[in-house]
C-alpha atoms as a PDB file:
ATOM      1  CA  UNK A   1      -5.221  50.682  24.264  1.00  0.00           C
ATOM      2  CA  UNK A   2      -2.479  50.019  21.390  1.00  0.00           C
ATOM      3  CA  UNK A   3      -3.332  49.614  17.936  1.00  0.00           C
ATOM      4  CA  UNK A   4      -1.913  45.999  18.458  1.00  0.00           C
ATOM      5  CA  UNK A   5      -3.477  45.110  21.453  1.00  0.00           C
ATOM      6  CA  UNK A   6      -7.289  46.376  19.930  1.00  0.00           C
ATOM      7  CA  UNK A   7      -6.518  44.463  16.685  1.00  0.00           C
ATOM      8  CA  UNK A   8      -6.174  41.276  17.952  1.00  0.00           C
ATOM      9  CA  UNK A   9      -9.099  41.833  20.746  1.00  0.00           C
ATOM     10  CA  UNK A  10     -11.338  42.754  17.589  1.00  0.00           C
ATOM     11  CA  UNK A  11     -10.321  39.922  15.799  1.00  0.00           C
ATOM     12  CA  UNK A  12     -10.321  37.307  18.065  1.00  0.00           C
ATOM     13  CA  UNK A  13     -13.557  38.397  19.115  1.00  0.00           C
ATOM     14  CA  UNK A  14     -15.239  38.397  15.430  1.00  0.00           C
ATOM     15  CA  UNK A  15     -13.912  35.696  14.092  1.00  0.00           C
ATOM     16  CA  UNK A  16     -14.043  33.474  17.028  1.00  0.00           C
ATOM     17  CA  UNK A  17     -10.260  32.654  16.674  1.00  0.00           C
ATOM     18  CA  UNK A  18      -7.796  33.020  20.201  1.00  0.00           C
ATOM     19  CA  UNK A  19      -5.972  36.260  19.879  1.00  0.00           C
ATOM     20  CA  UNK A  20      -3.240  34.159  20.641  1.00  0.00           C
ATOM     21  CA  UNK A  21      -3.505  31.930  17.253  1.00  0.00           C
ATOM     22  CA  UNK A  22      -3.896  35.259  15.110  1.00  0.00           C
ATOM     23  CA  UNK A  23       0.220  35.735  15.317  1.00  0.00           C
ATOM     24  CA  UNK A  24       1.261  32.225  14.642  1.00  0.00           C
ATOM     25  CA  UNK A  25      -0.918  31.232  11.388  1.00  0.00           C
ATOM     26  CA  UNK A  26       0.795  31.990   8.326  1.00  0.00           C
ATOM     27  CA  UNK A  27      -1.822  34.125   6.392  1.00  0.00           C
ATOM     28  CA  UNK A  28      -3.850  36.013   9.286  1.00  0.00           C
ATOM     29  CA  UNK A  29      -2.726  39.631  10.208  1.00  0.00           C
ATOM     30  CA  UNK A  30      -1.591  39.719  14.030  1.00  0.00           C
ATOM     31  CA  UNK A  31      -2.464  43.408  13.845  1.00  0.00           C
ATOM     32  CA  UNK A  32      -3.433  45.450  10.316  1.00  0.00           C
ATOM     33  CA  UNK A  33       0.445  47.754  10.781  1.00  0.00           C
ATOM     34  CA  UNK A  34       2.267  44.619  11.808  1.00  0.00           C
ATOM     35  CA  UNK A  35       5.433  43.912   8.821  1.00  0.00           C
ATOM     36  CA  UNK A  36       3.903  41.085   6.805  1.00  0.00           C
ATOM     37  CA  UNK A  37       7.063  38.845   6.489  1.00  0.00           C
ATOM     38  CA  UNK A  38       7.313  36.630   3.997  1.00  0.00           C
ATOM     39  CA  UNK A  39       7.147  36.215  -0.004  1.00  0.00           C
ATOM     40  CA  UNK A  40       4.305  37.844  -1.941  1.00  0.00           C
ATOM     41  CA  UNK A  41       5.070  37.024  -5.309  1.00  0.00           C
ATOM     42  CA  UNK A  42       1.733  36.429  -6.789  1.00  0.00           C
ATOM     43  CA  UNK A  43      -0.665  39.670  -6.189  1.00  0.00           C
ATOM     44  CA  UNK A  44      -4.221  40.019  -6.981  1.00  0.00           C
ATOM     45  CA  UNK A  45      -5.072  43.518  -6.729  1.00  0.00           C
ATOM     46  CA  UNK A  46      -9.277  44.005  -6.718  1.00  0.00           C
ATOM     47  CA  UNK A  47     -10.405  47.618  -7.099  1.00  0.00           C
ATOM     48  CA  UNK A  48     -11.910  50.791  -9.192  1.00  0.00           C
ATOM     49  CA  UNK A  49     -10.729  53.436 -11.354  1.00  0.00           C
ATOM     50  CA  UNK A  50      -8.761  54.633  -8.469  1.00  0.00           C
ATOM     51  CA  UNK A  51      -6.513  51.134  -9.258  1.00  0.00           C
ATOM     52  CA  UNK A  52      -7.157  51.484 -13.077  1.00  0.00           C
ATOM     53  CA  UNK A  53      -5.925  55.124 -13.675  1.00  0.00           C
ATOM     54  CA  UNK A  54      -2.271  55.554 -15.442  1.00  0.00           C
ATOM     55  CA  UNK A  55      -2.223  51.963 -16.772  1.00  0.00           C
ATOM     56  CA  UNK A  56      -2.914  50.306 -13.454  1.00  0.00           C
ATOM     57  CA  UNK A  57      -1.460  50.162 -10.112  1.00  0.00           C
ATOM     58  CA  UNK A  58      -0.298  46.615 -10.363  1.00  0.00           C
ATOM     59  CA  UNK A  59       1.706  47.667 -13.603  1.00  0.00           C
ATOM     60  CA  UNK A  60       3.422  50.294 -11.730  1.00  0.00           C
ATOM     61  CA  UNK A  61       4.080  48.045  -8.801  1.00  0.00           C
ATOM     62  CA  UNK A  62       5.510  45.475 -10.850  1.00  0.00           C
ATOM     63  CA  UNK A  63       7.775  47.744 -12.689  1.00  0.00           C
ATOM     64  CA  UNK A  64       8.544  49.292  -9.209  1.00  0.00           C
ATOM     65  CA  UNK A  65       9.835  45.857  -7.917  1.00  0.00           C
ATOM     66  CA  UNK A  66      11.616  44.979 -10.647  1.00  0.00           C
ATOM     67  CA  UNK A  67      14.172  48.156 -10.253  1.00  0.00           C
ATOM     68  CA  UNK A  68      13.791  47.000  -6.744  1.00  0.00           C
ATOM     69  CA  UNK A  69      14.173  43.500  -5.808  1.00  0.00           C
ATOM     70  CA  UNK A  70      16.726  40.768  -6.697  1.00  0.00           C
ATOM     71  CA  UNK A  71      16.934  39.042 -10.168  1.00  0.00           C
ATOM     72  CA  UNK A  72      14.920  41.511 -11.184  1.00  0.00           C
ATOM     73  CA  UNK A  73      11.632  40.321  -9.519  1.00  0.00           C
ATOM     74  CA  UNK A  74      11.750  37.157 -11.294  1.00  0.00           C
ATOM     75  CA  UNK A  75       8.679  34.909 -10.504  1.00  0.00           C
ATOM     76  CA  UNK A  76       6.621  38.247  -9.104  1.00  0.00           C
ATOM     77  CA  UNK A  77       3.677  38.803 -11.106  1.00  0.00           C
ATOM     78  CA  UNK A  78       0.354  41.146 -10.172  1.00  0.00           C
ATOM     79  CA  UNK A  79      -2.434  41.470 -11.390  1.00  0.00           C
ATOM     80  CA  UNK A  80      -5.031  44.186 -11.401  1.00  0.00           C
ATOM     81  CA  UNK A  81      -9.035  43.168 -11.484  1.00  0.00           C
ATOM     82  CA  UNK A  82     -10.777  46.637 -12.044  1.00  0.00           C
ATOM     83  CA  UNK A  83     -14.376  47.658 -12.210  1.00  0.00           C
ATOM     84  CA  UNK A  84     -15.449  51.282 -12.877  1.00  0.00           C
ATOM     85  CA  UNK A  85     -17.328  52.844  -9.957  1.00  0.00           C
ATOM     86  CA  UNK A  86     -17.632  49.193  -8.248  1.00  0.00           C
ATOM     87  CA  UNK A  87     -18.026  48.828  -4.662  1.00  0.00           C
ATOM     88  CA  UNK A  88     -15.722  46.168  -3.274  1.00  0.00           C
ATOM     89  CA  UNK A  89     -18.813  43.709  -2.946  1.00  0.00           C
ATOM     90  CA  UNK A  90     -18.850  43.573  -6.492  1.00  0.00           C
ATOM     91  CA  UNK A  91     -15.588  41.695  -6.738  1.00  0.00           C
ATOM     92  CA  UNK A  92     -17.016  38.612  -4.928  1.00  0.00           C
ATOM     93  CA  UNK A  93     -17.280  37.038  -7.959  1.00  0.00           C
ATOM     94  CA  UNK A  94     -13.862  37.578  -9.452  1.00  0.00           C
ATOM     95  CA  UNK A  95     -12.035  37.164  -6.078  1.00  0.00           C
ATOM     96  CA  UNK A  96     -13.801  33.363  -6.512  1.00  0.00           C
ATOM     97  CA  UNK A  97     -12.843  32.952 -10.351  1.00  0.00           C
ATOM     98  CA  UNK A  98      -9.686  34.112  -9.818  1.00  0.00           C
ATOM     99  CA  UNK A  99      -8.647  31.488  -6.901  1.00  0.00           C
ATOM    100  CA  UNK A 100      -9.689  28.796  -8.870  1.00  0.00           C
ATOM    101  CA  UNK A 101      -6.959  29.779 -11.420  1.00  0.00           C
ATOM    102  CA  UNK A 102      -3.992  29.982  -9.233  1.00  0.00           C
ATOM    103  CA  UNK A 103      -2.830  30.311  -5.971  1.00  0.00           C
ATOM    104  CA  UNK A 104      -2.425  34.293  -4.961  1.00  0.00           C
ATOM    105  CA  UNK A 105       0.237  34.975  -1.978  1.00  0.00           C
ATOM    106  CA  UNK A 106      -1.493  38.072  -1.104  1.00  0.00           C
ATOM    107  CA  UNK A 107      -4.681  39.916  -2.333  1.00  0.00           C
ATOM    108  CA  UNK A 108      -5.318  43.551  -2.056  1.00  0.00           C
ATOM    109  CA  UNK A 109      -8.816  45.173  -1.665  1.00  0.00           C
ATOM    110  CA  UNK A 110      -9.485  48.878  -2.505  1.00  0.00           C
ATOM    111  CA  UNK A 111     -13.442  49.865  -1.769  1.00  0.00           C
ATOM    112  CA  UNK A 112     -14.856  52.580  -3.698  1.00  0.00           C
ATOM    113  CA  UNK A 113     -13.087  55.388  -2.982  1.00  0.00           C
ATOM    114  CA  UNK A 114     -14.754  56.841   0.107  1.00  0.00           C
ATOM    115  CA  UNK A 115     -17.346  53.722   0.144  1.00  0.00           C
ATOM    116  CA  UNK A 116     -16.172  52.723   3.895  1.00  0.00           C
ATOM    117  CA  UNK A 117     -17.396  56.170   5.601  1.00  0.00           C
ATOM    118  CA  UNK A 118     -20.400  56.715   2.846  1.00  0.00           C
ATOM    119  CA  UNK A 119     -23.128  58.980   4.096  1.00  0.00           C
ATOM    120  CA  UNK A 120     -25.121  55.976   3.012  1.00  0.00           C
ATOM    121  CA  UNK A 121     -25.474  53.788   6.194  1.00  0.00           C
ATOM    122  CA  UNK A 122     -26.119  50.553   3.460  1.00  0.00           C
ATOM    123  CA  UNK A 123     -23.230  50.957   1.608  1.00  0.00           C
ATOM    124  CA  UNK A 124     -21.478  51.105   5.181  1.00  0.00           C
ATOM    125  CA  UNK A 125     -22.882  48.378   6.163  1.00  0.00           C
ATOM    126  CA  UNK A 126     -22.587  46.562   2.457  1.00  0.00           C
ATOM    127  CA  UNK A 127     -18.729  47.544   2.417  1.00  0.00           C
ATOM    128  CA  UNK A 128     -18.166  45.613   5.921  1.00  0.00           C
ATOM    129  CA  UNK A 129     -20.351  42.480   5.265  1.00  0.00           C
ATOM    130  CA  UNK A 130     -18.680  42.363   1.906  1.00  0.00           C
ATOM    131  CA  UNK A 131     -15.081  43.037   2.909  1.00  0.00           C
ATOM    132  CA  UNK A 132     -15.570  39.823   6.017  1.00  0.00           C
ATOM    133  CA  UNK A 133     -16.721  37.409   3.347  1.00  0.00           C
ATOM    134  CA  UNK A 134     -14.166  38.054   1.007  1.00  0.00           C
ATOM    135  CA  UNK A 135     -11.311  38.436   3.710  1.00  0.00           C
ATOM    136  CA  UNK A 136     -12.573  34.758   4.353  1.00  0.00           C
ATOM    137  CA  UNK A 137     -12.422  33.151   0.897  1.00  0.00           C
ATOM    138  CA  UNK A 138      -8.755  34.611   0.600  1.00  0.00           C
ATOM    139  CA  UNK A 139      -7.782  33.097   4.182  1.00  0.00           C
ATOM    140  CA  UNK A 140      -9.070  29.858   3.388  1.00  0.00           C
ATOM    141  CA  UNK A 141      -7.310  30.185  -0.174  1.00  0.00           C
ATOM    142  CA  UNK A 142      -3.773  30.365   1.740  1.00  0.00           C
ATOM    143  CA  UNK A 143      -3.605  34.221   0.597  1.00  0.00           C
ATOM    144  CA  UNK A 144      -2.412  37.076   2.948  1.00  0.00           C
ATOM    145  CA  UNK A 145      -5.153  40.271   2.866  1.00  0.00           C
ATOM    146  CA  UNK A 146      -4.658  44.021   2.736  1.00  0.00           C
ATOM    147  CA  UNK A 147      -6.922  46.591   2.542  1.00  0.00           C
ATOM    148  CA  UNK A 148      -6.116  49.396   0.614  1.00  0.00           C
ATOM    149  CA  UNK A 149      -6.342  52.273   2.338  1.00  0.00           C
ATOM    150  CA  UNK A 150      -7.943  54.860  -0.140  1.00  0.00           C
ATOM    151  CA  UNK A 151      -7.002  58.988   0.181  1.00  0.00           C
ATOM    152  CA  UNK A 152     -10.034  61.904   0.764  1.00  0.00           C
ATOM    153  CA  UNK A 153     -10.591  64.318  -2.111  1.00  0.00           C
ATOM    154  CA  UNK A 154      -8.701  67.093  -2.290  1.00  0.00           C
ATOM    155  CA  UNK A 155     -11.420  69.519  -1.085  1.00  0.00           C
ATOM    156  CA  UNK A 156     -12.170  67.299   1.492  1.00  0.00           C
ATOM    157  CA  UNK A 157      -8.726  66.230   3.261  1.00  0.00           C
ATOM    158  CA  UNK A 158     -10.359  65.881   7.088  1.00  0.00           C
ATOM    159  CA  UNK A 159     -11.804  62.603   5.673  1.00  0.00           C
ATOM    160  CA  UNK A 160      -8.521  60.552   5.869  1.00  0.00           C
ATOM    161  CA  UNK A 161      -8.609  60.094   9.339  1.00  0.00           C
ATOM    162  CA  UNK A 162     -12.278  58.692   8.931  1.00  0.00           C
ATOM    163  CA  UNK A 163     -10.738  56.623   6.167  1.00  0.00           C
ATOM    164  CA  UNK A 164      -8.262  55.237   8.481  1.00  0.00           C
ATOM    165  CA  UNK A 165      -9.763  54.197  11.364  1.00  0.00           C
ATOM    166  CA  UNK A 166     -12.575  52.457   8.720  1.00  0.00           C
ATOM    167  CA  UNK A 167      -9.694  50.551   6.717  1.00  0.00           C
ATOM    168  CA  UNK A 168      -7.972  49.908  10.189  1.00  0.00           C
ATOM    169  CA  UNK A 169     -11.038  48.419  11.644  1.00  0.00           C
ATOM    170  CA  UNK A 170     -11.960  46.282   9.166  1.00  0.00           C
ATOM    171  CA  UNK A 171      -8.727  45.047   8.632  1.00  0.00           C
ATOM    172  CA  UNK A 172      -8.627  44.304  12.371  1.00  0.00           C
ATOM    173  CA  UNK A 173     -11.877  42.460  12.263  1.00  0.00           C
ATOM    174  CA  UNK A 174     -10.285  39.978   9.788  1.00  0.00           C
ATOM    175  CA  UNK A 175      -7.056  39.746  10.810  1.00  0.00           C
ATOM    176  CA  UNK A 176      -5.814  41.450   7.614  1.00  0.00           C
ATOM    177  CA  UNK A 177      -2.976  44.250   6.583  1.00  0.00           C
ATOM    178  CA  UNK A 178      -3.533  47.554   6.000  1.00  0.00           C
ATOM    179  CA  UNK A 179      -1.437  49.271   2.792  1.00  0.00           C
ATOM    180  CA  UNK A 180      -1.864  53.408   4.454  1.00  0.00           C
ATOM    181  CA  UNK A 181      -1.985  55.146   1.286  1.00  0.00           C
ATOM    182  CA  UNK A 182      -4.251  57.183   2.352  1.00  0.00           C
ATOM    183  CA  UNK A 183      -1.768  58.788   5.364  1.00  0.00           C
ATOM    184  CA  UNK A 184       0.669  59.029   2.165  1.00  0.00           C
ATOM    185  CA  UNK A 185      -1.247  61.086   0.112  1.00  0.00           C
ATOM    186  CA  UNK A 186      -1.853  63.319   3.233  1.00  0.00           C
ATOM    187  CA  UNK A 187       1.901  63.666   4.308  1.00  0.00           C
ATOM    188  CA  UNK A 188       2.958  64.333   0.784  1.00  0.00           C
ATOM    189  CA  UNK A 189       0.393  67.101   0.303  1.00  0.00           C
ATOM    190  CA  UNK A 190       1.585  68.406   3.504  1.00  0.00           C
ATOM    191  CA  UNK A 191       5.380  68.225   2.831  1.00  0.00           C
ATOM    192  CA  UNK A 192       5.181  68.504  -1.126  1.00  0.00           C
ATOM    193  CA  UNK A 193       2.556  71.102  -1.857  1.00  0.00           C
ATOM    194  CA  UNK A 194       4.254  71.133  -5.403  1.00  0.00           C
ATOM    195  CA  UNK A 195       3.070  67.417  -6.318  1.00  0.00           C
ATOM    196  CA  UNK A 196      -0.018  67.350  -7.579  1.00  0.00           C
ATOM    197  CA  UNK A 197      -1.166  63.694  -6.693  1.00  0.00           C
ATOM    198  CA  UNK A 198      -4.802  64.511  -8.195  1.00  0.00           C
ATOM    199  CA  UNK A 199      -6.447  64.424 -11.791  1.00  0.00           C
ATOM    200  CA  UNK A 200      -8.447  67.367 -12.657  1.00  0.00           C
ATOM    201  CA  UNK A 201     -11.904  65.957 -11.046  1.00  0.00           C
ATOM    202  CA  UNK A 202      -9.919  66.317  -7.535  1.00  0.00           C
ATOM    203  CA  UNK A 203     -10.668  62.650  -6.606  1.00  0.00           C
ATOM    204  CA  UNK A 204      -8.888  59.735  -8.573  1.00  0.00           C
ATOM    205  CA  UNK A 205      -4.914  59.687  -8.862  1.00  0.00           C
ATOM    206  CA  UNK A 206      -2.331  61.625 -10.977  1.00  0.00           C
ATOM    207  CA  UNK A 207       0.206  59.492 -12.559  1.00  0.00           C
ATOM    208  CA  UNK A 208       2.171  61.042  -9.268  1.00  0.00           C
ATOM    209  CA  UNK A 209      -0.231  59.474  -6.842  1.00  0.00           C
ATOM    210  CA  UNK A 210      -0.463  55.819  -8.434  1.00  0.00           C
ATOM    211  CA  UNK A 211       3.565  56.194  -7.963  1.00  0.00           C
ATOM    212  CA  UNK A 212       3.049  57.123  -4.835  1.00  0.00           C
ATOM    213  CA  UNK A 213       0.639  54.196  -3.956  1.00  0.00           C
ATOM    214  CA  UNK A 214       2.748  51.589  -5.363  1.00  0.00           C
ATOM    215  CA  UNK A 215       5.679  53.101  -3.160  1.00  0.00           C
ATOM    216  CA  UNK A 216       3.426  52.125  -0.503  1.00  0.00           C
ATOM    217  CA  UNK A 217       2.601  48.687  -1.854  1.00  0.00           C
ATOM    218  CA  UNK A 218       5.892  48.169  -2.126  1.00  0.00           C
ATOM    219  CA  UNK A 219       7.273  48.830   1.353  1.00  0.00           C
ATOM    220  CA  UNK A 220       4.071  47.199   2.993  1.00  0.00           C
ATOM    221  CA  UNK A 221       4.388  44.041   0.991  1.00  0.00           C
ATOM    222  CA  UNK A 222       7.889  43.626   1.140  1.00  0.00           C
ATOM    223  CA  UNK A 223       8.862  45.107   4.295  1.00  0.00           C
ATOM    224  CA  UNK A 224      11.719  47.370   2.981  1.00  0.00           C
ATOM    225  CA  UNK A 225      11.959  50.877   1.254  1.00  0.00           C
ATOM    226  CA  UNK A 226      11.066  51.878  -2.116  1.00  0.00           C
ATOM    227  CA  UNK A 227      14.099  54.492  -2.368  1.00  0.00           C
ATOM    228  CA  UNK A 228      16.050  54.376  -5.108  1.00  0.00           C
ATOM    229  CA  UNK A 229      13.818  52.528  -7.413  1.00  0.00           C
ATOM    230  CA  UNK A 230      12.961  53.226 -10.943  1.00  0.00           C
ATOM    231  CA  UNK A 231      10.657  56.389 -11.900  1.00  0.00           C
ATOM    232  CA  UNK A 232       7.517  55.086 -13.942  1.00  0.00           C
ATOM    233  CA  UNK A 233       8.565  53.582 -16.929  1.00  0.00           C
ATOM    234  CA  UNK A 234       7.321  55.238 -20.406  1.00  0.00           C
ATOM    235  CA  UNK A 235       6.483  58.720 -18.503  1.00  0.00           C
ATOM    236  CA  UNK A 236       8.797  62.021 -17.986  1.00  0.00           C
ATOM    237  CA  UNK A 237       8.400  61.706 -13.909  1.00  0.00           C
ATOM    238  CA  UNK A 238      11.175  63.647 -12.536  1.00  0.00           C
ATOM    239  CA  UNK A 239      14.106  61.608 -10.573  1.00  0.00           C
ATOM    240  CA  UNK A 240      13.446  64.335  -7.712  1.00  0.00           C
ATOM    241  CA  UNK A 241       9.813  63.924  -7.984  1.00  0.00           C
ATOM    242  CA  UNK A 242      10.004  60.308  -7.384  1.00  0.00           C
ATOM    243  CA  UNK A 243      12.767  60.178  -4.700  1.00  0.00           C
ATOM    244  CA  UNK A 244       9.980  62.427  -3.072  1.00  0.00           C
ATOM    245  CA  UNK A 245       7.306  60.119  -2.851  1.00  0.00           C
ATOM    246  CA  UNK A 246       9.423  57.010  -2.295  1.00  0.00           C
ATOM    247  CA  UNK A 247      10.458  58.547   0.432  1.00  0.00           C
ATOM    248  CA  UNK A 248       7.094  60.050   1.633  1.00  0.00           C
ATOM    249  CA  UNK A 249       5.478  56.352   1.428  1.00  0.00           C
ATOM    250  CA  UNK A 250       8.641  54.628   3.214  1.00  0.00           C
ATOM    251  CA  UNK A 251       8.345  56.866   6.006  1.00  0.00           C
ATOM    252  CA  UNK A 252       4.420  56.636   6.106  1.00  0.00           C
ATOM    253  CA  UNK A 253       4.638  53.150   6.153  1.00  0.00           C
ATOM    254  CA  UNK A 254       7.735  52.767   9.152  1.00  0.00           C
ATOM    255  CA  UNK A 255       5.542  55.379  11.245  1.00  0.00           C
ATOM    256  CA  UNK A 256       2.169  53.470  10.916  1.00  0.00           C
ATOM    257  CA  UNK A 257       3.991  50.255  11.778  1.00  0.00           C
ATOM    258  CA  UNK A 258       5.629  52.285  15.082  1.00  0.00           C
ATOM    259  CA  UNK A 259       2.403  53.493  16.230  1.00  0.00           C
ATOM    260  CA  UNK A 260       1.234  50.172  17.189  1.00  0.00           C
END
């Protein structure tokens, strides 16, 4: 069975919708790899440290799209709603406060870090009831969803295809998007052994792998390659380094999408 084909089964099936309805509403996912379309100027992104480290992934994605997109990204804003070590459940709250000050054309949520595939069958099962009723509230909001794919530890890379199929699923279940930074981190290590994208405790980001995860952002929200944009501003990234990883999450991104 495709990827496409299983999403939409899963959905319809969960949230009681016709599979056929999932592809024509203007907010719910057809399939978590299918190109989003549209504008997604106002971004909500609701996460951990993994989000927080190197002055926050929505500051990096914002400077990203403003070397990127026309008129220099006028009218895009993001913002980043962080809480150290907090499961995704624990943004509830915020995702609620945060709708009732403006509309939000997409929202991203980023569980913690391995939180979907926990050895802990509650936080499992926490992670998935949370993760439905928030994909909800941002539906009925008018807000696109994408889960943010999260990458294993470096000492434990077979957990990213655990990681996947967790993000994937629940992203199905909701009819949301999944952002596959998790296969980016993987293909970089795997074709740039030189990039470290890992701080010392082998788990949250370098400054290289926030990059790298807003070069994913980037071409999942917008539907078009991050090459050629800026390297992060106020840092010494190297032009090569960056081509690198915009080029590692463009081509992540284009073969999720094709293995539908």
């Amino acid at each position: 069975m495709t990827r496409l084909i299983y999403a939409l089964t899963l959905a319809a099936g969960l949230l009681g919708l016709p599979a056929a309805g999932l592809a024509a509403d203007d907010v719910m996912a057809s399939s978590p790899d299918a190109e989003m379309g549209g504008d997604a100027k106002v971004v909500a992104i609701y996460g951990n440290s993994y989000t927080h480290y190197n002055n926050n992934l929505n500051t990096r994605l914002r400077d990203l799209t403003r070397s990127l997109l026309p008129d220099g990204a006028k009218g895009y804003s993001y913002r980043g709603i962080t809480i150290s070590s907090g499961q995704l459940g624990w943004h509830e709250p915020n995702l609620k406060f945060q709708n009732g000050l403006k509309h939000w054309d997409a929202v991203i949520f980023q569980g913690n870090s391995t939180e979907p595939v926990d050895e802990d069958e509650a936080d499992r099962r926490y992670f998935v009831e949370s993760a439905q009723s928030m994909a909800k509230i941002a539906h009925d909001a008018g807000s696109k969803v994408v889960f943010f794919m999260t990458w294993a530890p470096k000492d434990e890379p077979d957990q990213t295809a655990a990681l996947e199929k967790a993000y994937f699923d629940i992203a199905a279940k909701t009819g949301s998007y999944m952002a596959p930074v998790g296969l980016a981190f993987a293909r970089a290590a795997q074709e740039h052994p030189e990039i470290d994208l890992y701080f010392v405790d082998g788990k949250h980001p370098s400054l290289e792998g926030t990059y790298l995860a807003a070069c994913v952002f980037f071409a999942t929200l917008y539907d078009r390659s991050p090459v050629g944009g800026d390297t992060p501003i106020g840092t010494d990234m190297s032009l090569e380094t960056a081509t690198a990883l915009q080029t590692i999450a463009w081509e992540t991104v284009q073969d999720f999408r094709a293995a539908k």
